[in-house]
C-alpha atoms as a PDB file:
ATOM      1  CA  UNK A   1      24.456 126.776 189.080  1.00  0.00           C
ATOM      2  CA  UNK A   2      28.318 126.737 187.696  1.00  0.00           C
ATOM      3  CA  UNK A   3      28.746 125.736 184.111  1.00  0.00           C
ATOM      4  CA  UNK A   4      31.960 124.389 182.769  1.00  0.00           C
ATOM      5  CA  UNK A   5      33.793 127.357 180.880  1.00  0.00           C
ATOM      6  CA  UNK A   6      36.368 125.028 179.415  1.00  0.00           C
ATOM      7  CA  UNK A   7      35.277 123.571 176.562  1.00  0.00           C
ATOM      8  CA  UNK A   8      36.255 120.075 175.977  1.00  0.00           C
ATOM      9  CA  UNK A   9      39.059 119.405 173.197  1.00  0.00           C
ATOM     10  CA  UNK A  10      41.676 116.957 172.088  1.00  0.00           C
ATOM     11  CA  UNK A  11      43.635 117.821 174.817  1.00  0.00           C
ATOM     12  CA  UNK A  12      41.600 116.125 177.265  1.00  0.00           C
ATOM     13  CA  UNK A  13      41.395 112.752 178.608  1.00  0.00           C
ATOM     14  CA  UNK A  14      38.463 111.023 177.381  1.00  0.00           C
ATOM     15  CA  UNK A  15      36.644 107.860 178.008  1.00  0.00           C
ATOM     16  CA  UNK A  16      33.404 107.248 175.426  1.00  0.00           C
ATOM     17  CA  UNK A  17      32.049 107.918 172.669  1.00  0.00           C
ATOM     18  CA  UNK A  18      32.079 111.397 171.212  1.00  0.00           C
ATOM     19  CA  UNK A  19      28.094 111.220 170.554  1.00  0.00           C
ATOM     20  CA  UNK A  20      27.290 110.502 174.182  1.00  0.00           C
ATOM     21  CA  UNK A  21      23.961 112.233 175.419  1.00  0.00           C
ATOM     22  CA  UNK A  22      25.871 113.173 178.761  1.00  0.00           C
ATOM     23  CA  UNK A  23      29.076 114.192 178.882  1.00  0.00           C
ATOM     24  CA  UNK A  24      30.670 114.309 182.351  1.00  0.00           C
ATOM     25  CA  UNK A  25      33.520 115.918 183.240  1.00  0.00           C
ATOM     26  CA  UNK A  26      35.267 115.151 186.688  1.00  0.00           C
ATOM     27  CA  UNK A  27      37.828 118.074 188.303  1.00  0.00           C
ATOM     28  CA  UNK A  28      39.837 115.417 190.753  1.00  0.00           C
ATOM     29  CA  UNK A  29      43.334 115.222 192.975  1.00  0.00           C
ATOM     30  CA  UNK A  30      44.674 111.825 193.004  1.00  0.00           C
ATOM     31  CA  UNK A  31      45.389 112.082 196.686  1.00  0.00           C
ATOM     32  CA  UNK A  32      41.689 112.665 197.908  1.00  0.00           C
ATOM     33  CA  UNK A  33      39.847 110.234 199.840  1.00  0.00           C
ATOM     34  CA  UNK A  34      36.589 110.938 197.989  1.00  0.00           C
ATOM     35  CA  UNK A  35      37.830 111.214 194.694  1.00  0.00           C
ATOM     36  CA  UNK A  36      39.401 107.222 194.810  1.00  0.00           C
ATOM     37  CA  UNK A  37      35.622 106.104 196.180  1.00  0.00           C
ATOM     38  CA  UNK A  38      34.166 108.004 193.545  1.00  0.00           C
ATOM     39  CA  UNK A  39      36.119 105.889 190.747  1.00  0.00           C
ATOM     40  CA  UNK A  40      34.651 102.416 191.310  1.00  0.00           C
ATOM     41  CA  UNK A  41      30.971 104.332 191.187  1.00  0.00           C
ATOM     42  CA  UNK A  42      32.600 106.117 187.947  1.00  0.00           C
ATOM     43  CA  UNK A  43      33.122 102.628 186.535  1.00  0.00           C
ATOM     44  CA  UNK A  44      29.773 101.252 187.285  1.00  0.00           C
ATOM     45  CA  UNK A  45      27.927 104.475 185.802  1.00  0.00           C
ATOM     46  CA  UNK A  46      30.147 103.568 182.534  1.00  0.00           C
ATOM     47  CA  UNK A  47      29.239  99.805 182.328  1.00  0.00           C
ATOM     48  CA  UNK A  48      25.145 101.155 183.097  1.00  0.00           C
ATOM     49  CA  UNK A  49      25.191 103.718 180.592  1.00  0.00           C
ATOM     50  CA  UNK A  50      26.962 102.316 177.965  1.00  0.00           C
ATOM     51  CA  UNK A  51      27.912 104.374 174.654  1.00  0.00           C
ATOM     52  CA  UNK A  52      25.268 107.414 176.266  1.00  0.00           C
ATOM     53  CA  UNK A  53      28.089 108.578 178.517  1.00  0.00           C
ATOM     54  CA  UNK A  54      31.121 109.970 178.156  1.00  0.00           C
ATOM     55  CA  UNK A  55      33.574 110.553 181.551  1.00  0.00           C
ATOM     56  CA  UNK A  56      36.715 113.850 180.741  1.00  0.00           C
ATOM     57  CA  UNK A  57      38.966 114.033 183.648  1.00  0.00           C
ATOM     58  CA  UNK A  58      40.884 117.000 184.828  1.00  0.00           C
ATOM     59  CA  UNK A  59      43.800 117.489 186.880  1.00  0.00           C
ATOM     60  CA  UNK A  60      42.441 119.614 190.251  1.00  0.00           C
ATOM     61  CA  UNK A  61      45.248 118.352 192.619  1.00  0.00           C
ATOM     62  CA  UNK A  62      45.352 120.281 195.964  1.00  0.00           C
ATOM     63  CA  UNK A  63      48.869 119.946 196.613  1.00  0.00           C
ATOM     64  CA  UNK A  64      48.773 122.612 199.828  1.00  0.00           C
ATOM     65  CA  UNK A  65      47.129 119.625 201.395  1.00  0.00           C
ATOM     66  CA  UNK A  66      48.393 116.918 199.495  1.00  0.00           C
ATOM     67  CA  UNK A  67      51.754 116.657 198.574  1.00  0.00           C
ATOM     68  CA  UNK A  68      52.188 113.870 195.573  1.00  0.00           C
ATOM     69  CA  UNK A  69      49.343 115.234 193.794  1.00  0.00           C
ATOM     70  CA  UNK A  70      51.088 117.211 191.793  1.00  0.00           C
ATOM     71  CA  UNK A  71      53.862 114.526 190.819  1.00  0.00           C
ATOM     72  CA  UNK A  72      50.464 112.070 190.630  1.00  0.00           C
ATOM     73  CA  UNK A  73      48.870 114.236 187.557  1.00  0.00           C
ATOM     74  CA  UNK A  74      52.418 115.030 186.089  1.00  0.00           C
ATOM     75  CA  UNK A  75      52.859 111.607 185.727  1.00  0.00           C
ATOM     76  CA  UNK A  76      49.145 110.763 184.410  1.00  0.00           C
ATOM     77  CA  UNK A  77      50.111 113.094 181.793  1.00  0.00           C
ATOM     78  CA  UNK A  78      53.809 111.683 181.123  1.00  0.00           C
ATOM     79  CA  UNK A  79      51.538 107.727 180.855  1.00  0.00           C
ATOM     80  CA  UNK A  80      48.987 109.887 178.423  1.00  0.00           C
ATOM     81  CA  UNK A  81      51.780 111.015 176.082  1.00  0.00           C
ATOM     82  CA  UNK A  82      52.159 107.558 175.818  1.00  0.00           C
ATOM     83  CA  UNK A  83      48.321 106.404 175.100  1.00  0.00           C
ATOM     84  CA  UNK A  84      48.274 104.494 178.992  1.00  0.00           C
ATOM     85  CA  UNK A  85      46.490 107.773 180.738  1.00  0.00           C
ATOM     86  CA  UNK A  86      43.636 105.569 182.210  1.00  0.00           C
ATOM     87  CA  UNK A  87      45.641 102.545 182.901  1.00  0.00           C
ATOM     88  CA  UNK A  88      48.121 105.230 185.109  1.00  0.00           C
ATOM     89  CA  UNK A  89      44.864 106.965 186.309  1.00  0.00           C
ATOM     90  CA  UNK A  90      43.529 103.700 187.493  1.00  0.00           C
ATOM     91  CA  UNK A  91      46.764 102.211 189.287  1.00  0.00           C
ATOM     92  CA  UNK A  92      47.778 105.734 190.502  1.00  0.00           C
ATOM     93  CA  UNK A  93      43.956 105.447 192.704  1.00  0.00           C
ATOM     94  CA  UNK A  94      44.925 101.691 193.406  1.00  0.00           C
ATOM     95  CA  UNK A  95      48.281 102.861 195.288  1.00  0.00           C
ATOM     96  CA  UNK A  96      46.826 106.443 196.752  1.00  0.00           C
ATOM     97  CA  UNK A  97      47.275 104.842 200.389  1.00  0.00           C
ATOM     98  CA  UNK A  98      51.088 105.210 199.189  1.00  0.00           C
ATOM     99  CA  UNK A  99      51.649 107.189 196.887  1.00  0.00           C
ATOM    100  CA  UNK A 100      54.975 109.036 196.352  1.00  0.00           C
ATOM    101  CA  UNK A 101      57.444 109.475 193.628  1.00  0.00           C
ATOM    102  CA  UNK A 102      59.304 106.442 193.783  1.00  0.00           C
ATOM    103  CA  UNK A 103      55.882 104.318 193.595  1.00  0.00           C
ATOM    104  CA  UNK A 104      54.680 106.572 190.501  1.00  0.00           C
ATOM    105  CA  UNK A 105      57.851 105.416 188.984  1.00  0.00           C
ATOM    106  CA  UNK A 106      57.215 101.778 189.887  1.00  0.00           C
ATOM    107  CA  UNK A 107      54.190 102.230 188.646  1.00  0.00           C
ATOM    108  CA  UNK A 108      55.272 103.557 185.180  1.00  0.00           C
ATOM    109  CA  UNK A 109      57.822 100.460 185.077  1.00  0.00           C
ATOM    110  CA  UNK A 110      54.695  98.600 185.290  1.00  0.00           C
ATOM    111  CA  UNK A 111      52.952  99.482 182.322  1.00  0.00           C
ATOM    112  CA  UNK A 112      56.670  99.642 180.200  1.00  0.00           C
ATOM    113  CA  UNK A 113      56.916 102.809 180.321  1.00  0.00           C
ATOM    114  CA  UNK A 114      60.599 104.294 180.855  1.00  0.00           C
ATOM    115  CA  UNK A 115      61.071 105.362 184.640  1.00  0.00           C
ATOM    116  CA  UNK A 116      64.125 107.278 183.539  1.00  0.00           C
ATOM    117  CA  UNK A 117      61.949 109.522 181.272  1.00  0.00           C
ATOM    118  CA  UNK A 118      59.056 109.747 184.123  1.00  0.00           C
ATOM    119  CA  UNK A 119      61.758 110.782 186.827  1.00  0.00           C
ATOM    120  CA  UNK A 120      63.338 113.569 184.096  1.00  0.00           C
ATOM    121  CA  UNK A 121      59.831 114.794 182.888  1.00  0.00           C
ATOM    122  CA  UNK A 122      58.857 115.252 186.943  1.00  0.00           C
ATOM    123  CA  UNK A 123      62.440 117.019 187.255  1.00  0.00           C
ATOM    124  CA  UNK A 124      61.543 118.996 184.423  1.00  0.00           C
ATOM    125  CA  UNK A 125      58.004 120.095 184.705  1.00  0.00           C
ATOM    126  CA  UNK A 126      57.591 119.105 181.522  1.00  0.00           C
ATOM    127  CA  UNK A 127      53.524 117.709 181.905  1.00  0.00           C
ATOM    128  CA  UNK A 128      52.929 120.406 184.531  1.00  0.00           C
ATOM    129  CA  UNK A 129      52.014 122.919 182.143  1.00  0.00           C
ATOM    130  CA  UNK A 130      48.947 120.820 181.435  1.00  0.00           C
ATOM    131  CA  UNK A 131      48.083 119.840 185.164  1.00  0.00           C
ATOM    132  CA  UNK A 132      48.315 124.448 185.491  1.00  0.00           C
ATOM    133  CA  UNK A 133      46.017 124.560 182.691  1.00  0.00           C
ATOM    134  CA  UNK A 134      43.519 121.931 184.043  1.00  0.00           C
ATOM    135  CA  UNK A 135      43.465 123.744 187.531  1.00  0.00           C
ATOM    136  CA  UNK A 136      43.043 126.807 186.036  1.00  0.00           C
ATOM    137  CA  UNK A 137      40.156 125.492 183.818  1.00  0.00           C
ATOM    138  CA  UNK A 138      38.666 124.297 186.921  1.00  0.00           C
ATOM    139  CA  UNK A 139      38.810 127.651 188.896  1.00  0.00           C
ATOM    140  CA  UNK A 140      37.323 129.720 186.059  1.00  0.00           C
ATOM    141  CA  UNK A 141      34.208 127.249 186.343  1.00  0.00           C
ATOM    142  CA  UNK A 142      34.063 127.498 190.050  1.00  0.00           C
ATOM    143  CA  UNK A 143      35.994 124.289 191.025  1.00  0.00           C
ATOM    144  CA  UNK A 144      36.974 124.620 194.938  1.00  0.00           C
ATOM    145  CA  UNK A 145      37.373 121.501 196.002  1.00  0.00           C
ATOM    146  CA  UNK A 146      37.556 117.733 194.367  1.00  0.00           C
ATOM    147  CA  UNK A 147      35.698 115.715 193.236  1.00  0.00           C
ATOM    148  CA  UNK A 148      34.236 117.994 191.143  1.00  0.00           C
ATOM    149  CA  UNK A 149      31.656 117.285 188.628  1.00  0.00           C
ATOM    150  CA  UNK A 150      29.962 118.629 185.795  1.00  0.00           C
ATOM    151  CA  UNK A 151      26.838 116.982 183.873  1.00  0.00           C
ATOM    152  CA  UNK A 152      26.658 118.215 180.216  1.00  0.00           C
ATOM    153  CA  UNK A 153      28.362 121.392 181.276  1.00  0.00           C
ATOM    154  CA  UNK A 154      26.271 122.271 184.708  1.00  0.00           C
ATOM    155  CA  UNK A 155      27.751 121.300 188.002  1.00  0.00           C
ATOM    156  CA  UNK A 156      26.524 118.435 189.818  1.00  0.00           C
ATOM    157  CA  UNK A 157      26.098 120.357 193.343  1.00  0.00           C
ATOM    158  CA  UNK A 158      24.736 118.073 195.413  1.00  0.00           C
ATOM    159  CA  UNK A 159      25.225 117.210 199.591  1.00  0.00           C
ATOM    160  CA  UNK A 160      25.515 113.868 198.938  1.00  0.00           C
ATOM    161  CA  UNK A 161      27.947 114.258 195.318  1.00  0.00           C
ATOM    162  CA  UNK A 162      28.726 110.952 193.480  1.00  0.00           C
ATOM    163  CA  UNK A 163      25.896 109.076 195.098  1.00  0.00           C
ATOM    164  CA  UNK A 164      23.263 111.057 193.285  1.00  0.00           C
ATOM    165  CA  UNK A 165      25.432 111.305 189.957  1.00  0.00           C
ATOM    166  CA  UNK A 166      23.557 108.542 188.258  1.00  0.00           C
ATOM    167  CA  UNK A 167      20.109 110.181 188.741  1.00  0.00           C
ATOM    168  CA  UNK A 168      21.868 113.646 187.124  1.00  0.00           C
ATOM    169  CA  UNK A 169      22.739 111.661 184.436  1.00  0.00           C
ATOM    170  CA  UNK A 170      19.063 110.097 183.982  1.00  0.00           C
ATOM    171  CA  UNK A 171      17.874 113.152 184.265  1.00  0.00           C
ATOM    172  CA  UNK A 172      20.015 114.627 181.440  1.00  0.00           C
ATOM    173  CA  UNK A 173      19.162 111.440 179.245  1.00  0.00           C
ATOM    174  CA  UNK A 174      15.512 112.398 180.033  1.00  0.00           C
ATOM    175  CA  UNK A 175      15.950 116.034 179.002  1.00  0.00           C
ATOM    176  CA  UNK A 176      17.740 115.198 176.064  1.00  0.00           C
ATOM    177  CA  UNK A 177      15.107 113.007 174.595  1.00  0.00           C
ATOM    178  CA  UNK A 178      12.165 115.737 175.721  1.00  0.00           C
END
């Protein structure tokens, strides 16, 4: 089984508390199908396990195959630098069915955040560094395809993926308290 060979750090983007008992770190692409369903399950694991999970995401976006997932991450990053990463996250998966670089901007104007600065820091690459360092990240622990998800540092290989996430995670509670 994979393990996650990126450690988490500051740099990440981090929902929970630092003393979870599972820590689960999603590789995703903001333009895949499976990755949007997987966020409303995402959601509903936080709300059932409370303050004994953490979620990390990290930027995995496939941009052979899908084109704005690139610009998507740059500008989850761009919203981060400004403490709104999961409000971005969340309405960048809300608009995926349309998603280009004049909605990402919309979407920045939206949570008053300056367009002008999101179109210039696109222009510039200036978040892309981070998005490289994510994908990277995600090769070197065997990441080939999104979602991609790793439960207290193993990856959750499974036929069925996010469905059988919350069992992982009870199983890793379990463990934890053995």
């Amino acid at each position: 089984m994979a393990q996650l060979k990126v450690p988490i750090t500051s740099f990440d983007h981090i929902q929970g508390d630092d003393t979870a008992i599972v820590t689960l770190v999603e590789y995703g692409d903001y333009e895949c199908p499976h990755c949007a369903a997987a966020q409303p399950v995402l959601e509903q694991m936080q709300a059932h396990f409370g303050n004994r999970l953490r979620l990390v995401y990290r930027h995995f976006p496939l941009v052979e195959v899908h084109p704005h997932a690139g610009a998507a991450a740059e500008a989850a990053e761009f919203a981060g630098a400004h403490g709104l990463f999961w409000q971005m996250h969340r309405a960048i998966f809300a608009n995926q069915h349309r998603l280009n670089v004049p909605v990402l901007i919309s979407i920045a104007a939206n949570l008053k955040l300056s367009p002008i600065d999101l179109r210039d820091g696109l222009a510039s690459d200036r978040f892309a560094e981070k998005v490289r360092e994510d994908f990277i990240g995600g090769v070197r622990s065997g990441v080939n395809g999104t979602p991609t998800f790793f439960v207290n540092g193993l990856r959750h290989d499974s036929p069925n993926g996010v469905a059988t996430l919350s069992s992982a995670i009870d199983q890793a509670i379990v463990g934890a308290a053995a």
